[in-house]
PDB file of N, CA and C in Angstrom:
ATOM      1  N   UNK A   1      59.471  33.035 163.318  1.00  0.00           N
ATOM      2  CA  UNK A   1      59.796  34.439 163.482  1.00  0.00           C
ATOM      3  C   UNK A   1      60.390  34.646 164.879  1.00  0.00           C
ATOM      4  N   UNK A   2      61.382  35.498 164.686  1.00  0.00           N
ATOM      5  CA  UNK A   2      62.130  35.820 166.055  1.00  0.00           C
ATOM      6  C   UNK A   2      61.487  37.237 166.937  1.00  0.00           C
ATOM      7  N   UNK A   3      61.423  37.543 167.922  1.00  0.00           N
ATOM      8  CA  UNK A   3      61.363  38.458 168.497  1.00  0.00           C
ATOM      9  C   UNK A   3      62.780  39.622 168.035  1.00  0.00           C
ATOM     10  N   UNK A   4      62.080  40.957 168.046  1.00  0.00           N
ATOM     11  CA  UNK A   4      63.312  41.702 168.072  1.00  0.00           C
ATOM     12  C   UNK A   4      63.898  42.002 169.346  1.00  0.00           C
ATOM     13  N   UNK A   5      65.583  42.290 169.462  1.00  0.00           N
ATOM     14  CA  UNK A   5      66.282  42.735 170.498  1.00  0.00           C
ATOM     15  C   UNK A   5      65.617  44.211 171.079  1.00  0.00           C
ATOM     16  N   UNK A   6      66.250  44.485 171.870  1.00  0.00           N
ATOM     17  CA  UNK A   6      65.363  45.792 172.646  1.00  0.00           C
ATOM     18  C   UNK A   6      66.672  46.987 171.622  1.00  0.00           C
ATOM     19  N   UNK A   7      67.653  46.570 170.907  1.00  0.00           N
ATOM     20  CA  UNK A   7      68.184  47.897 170.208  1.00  0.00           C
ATOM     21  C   UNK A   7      67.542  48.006 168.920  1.00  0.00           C
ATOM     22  N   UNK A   8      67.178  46.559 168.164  1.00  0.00           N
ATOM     23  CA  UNK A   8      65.933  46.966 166.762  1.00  0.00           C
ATOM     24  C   UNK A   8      64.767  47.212 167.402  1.00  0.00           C
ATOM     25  N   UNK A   9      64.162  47.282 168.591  1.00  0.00           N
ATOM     26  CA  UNK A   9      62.926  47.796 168.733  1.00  0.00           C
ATOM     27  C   UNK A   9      63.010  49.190 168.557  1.00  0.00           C
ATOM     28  N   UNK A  10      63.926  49.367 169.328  1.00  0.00           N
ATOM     29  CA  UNK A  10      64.066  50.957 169.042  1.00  0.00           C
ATOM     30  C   UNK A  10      64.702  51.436 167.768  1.00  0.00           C
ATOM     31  N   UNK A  11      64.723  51.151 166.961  1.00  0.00           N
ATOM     32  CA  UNK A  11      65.487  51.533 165.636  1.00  0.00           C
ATOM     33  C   UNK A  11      63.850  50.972 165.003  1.00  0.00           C
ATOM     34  N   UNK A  12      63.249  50.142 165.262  1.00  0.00           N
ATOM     35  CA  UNK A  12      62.319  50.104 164.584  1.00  0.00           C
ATOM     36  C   UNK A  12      61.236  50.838 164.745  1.00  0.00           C
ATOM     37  N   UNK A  13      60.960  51.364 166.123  1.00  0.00           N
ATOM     38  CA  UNK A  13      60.412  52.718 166.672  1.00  0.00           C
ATOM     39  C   UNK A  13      60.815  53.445 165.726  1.00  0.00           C
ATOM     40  N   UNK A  14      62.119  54.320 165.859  1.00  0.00           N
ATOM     41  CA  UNK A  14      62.520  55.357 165.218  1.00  0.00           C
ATOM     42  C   UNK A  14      61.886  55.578 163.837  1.00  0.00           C
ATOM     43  N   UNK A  15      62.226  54.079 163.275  1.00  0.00           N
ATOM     44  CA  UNK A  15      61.761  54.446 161.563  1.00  0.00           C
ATOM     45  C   UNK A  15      60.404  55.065 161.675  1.00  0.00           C
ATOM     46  N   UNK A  16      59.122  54.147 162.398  1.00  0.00           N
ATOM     47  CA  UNK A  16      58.268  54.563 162.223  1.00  0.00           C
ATOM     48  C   UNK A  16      57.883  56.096 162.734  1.00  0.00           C
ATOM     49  N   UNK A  17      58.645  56.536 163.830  1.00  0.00           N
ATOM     50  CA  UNK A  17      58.079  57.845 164.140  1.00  0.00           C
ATOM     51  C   UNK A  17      58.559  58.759 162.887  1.00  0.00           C
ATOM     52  N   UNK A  18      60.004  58.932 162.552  1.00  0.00           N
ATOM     53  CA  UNK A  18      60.651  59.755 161.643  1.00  0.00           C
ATOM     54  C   UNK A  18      60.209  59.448 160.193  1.00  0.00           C
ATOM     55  N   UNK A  19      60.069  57.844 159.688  1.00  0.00           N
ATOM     56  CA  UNK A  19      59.854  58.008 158.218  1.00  0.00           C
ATOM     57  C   UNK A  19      61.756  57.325 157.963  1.00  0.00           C
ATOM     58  N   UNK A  20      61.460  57.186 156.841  1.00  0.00           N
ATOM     59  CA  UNK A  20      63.187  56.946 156.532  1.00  0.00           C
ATOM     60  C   UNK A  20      64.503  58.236 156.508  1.00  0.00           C
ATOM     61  N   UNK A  21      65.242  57.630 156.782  1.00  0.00           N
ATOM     62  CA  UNK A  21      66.003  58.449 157.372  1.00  0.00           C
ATOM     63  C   UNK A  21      67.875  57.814 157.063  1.00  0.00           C
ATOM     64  N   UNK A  22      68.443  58.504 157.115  1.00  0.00           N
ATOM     65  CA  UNK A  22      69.970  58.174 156.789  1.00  0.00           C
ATOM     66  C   UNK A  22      71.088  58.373 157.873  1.00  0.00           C
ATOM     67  N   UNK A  23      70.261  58.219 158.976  1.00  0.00           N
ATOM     68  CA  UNK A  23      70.773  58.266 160.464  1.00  0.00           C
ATOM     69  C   UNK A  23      72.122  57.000 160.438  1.00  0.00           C
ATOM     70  N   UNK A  24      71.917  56.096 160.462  1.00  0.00           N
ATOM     71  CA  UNK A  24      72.621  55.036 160.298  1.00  0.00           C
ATOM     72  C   UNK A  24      73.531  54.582 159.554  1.00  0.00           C
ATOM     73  N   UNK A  25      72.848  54.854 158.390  1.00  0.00           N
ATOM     74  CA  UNK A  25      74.194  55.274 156.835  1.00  0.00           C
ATOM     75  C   UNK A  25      75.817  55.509 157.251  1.00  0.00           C
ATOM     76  N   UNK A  26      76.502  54.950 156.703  1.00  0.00           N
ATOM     77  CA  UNK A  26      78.045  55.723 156.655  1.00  0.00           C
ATOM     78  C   UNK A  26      78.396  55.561 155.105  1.00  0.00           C
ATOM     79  N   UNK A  27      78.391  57.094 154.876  1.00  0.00           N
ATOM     80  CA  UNK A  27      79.323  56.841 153.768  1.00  0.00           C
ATOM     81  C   UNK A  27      80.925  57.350 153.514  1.00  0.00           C
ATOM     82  N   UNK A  28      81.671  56.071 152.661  1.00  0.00           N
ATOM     83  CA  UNK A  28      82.669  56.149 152.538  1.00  0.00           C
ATOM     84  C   UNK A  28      83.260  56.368 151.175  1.00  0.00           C
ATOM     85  N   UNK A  29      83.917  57.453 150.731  1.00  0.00           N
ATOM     86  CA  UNK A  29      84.418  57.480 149.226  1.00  0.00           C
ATOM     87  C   UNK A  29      85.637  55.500 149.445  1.00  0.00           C
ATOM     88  N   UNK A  30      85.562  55.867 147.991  1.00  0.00           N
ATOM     89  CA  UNK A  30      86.280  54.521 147.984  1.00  0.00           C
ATOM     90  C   UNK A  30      86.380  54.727 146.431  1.00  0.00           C
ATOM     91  N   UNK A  31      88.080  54.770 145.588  1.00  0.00           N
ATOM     92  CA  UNK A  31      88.602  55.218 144.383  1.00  0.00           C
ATOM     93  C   UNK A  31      88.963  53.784 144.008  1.00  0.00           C
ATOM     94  N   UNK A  32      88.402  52.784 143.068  1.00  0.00           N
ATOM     95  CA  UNK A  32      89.055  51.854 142.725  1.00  0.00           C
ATOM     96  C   UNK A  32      89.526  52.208 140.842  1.00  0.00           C
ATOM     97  N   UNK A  33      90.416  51.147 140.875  1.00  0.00           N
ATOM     98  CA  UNK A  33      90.977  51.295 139.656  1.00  0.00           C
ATOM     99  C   UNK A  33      91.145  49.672 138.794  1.00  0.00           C
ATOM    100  N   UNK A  34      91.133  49.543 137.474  1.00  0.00           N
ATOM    101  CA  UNK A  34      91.850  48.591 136.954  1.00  0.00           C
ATOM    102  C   UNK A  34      90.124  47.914 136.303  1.00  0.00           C
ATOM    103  N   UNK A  35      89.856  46.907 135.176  1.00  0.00           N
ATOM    104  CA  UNK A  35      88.820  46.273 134.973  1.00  0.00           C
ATOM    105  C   UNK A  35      88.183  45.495 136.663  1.00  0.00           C
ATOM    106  N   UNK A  36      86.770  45.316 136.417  1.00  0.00           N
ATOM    107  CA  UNK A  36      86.227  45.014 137.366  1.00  0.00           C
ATOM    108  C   UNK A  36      85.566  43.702 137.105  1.00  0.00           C
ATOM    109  N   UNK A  37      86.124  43.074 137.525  1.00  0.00           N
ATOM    110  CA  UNK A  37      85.476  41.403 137.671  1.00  0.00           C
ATOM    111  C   UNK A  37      84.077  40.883 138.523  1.00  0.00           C
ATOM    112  N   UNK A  38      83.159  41.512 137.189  1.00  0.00           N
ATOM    113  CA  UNK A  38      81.689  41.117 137.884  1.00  0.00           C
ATOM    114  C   UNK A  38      81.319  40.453 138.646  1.00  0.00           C
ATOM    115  N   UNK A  39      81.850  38.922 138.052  1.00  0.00           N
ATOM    116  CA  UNK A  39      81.543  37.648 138.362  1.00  0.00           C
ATOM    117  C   UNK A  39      82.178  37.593 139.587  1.00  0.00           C
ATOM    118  N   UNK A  40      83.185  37.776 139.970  1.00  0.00           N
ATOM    119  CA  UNK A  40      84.266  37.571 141.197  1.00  0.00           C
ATOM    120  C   UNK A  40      83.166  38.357 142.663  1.00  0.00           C
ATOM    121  N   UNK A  41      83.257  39.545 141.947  1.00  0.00           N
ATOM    122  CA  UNK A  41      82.125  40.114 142.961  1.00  0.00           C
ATOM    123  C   UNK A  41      81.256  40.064 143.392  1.00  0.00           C
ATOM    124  N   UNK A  42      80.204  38.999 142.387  1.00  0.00           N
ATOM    125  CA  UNK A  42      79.067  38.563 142.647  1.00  0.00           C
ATOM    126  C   UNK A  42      78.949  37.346 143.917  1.00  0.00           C
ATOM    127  N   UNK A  43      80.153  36.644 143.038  1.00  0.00           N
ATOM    128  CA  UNK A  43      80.131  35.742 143.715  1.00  0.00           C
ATOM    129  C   UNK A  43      80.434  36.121 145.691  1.00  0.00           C
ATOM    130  N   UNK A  44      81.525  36.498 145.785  1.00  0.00           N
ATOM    131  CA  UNK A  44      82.172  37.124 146.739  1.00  0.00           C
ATOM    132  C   UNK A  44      80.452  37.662 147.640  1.00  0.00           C
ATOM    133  N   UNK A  45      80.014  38.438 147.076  1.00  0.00           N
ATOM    134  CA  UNK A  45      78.892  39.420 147.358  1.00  0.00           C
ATOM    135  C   UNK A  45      77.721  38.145 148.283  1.00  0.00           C
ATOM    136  N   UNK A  46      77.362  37.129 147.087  1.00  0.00           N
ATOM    137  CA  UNK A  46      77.073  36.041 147.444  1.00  0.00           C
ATOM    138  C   UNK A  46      77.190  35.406 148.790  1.00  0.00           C
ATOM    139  N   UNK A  47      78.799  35.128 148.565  1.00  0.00           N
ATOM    140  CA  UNK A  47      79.375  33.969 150.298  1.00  0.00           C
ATOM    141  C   UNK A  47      78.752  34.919 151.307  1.00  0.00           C
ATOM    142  N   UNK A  48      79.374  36.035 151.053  1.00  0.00           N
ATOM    143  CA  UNK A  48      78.953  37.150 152.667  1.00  0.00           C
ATOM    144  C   UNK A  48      77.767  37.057 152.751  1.00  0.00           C
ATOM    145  N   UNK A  49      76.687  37.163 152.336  1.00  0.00           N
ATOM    146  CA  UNK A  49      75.514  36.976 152.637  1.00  0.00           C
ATOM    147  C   UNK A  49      75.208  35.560 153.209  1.00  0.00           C
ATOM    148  N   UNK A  50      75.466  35.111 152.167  1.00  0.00           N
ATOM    149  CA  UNK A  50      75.099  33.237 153.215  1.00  0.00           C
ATOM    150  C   UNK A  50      75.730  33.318 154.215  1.00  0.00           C
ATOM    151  N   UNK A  51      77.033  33.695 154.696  1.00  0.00           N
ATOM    152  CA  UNK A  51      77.348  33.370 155.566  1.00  0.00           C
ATOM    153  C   UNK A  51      76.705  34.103 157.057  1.00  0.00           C
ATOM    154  N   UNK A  52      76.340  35.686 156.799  1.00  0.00           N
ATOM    155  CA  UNK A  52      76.202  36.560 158.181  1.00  0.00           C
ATOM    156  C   UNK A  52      74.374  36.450 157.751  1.00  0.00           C
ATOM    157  N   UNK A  53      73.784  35.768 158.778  1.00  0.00           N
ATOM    158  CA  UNK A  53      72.511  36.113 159.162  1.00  0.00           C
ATOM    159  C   UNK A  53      72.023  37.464 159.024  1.00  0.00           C
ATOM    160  N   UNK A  54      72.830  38.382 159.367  1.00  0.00           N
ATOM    161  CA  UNK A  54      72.510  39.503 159.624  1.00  0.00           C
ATOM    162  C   UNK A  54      72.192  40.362 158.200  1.00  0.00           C
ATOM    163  N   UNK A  55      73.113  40.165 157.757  1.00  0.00           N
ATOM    164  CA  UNK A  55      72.703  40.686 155.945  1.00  0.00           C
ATOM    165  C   UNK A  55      71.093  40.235 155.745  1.00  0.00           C
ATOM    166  N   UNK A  56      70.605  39.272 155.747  1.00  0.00           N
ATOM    167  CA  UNK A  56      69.492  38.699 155.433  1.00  0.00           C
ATOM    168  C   UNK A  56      68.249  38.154 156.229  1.00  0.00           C
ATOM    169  N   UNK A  57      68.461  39.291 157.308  1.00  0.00           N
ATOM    170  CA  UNK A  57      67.434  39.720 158.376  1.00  0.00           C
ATOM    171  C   UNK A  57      66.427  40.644 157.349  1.00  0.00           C
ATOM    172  N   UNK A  58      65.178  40.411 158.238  1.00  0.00           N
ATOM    173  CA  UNK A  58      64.316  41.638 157.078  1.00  0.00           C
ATOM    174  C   UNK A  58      63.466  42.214 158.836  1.00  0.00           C
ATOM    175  N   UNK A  59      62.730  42.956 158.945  1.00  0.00           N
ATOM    176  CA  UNK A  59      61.686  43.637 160.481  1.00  0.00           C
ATOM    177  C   UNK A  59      60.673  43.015 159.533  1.00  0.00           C
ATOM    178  N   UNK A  60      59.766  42.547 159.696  1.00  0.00           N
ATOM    179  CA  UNK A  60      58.373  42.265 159.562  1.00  0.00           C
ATOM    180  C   UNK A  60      57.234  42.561 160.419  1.00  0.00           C
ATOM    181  N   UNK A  61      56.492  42.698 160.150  1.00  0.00           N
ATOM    182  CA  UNK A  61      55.351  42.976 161.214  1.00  0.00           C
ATOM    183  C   UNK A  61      54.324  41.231 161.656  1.00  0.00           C
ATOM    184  N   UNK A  62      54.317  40.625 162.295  1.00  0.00           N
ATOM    185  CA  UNK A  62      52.957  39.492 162.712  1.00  0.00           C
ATOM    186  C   UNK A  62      52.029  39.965 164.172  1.00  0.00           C
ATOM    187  N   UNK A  63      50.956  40.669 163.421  1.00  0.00           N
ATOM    188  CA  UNK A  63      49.849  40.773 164.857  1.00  0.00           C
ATOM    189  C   UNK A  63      50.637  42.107 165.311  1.00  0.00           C
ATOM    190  N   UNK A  64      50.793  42.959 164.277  1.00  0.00           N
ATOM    191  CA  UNK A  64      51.140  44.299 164.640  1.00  0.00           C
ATOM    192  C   UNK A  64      52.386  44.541 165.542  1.00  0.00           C
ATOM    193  N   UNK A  65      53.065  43.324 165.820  1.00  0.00           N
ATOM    194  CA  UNK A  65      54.544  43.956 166.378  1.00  0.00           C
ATOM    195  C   UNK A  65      55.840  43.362 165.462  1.00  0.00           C
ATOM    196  N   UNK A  66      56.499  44.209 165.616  1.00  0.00           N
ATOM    197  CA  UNK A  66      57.792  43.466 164.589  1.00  0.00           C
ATOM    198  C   UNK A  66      58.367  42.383 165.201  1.00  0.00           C
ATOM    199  N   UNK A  67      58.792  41.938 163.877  1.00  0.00           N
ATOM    200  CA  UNK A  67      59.643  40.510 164.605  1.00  0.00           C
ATOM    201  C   UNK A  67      60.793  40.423 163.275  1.00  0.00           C
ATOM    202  N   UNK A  68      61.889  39.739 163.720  1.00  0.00           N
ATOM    203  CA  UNK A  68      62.783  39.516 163.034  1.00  0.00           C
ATOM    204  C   UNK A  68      62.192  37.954 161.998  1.00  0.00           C
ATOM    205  N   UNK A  69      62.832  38.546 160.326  1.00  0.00           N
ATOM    206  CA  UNK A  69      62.713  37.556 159.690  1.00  0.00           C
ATOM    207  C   UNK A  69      63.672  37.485 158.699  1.00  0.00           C
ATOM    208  N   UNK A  70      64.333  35.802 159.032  1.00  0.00           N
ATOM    209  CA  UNK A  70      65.464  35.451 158.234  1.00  0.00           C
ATOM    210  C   UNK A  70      65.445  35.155 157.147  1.00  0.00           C
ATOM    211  N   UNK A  71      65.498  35.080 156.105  1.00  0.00           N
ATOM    212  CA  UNK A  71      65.634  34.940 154.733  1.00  0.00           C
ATOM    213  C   UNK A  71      66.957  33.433 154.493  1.00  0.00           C
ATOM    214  N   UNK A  72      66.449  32.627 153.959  1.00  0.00           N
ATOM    215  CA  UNK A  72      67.136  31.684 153.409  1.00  0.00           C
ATOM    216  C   UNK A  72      67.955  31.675 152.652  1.00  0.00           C
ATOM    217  N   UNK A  73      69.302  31.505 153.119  1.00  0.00           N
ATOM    218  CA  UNK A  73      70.535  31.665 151.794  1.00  0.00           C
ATOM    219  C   UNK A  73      70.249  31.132 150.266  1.00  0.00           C
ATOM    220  N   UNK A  74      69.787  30.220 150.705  1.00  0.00           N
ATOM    221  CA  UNK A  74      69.473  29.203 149.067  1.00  0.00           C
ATOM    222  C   UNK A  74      68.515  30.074 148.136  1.00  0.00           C
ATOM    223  N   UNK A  75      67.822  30.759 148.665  1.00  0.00           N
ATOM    224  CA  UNK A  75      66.736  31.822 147.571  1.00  0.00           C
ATOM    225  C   UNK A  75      67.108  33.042 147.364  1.00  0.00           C
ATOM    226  N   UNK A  76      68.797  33.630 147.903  1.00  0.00           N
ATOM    227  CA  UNK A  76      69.464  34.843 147.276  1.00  0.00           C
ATOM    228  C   UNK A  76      70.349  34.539 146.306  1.00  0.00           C
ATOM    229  N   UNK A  77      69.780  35.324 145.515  1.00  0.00           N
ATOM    230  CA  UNK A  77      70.857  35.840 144.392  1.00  0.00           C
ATOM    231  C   UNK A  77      71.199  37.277 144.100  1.00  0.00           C
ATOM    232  N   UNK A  78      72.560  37.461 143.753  1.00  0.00           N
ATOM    233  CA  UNK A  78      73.474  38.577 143.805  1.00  0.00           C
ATOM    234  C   UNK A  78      73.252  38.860 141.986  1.00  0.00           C
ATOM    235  N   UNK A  79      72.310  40.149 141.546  1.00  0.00           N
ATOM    236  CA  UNK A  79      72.444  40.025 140.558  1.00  0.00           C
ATOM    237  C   UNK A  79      72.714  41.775 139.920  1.00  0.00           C
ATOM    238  N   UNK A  80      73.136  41.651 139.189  1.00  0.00           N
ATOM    239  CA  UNK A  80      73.809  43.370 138.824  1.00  0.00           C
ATOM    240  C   UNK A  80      73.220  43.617 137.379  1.00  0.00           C
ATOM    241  N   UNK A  81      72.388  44.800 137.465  1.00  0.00           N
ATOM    242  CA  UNK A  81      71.898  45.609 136.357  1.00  0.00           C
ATOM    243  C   UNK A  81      72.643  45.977 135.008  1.00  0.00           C
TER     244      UNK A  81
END
């Protein structure tokens, strides 16, 4: 387990004082068109994750302070409802 940076401490502060919150959120409309290639996306959806650590960071708590925890590419899967 990693220690968190001093900007997720404070973002991890925040959650806990406020509760969840959509501070951080951006949302963007986005109009696509034409059939949608599940598989392509999945896959796609997939690489980016293995590749950026950061996608597959989780805050955990050990001994009551957070700490950063990485999640192993090999045990994600990209799967659609």
């Amino acid at each position: 387990m990693i220690p968190l940076s001093f900007a997720q401490q404070r973002l991890w502060f925040l959650s806990r004082l406020e509760g969840l919150s959509g501070t951080y959120n951006m949302a963007m409309p986005l109009r696509l068109s034409g059939a949608l290639d599940r598989e392509a996306l999945r896959l796609t959806l997939q690489d980016v994750m293995e590749r950026h650590e950061s996608l597959r960071t989780l805050i955990a708590e050990a001994g009551g302070e957070p700490v950063q925890q990485i999640l192993d590419p090999a045990g994600l899967t990209v799967d659609f409802q």
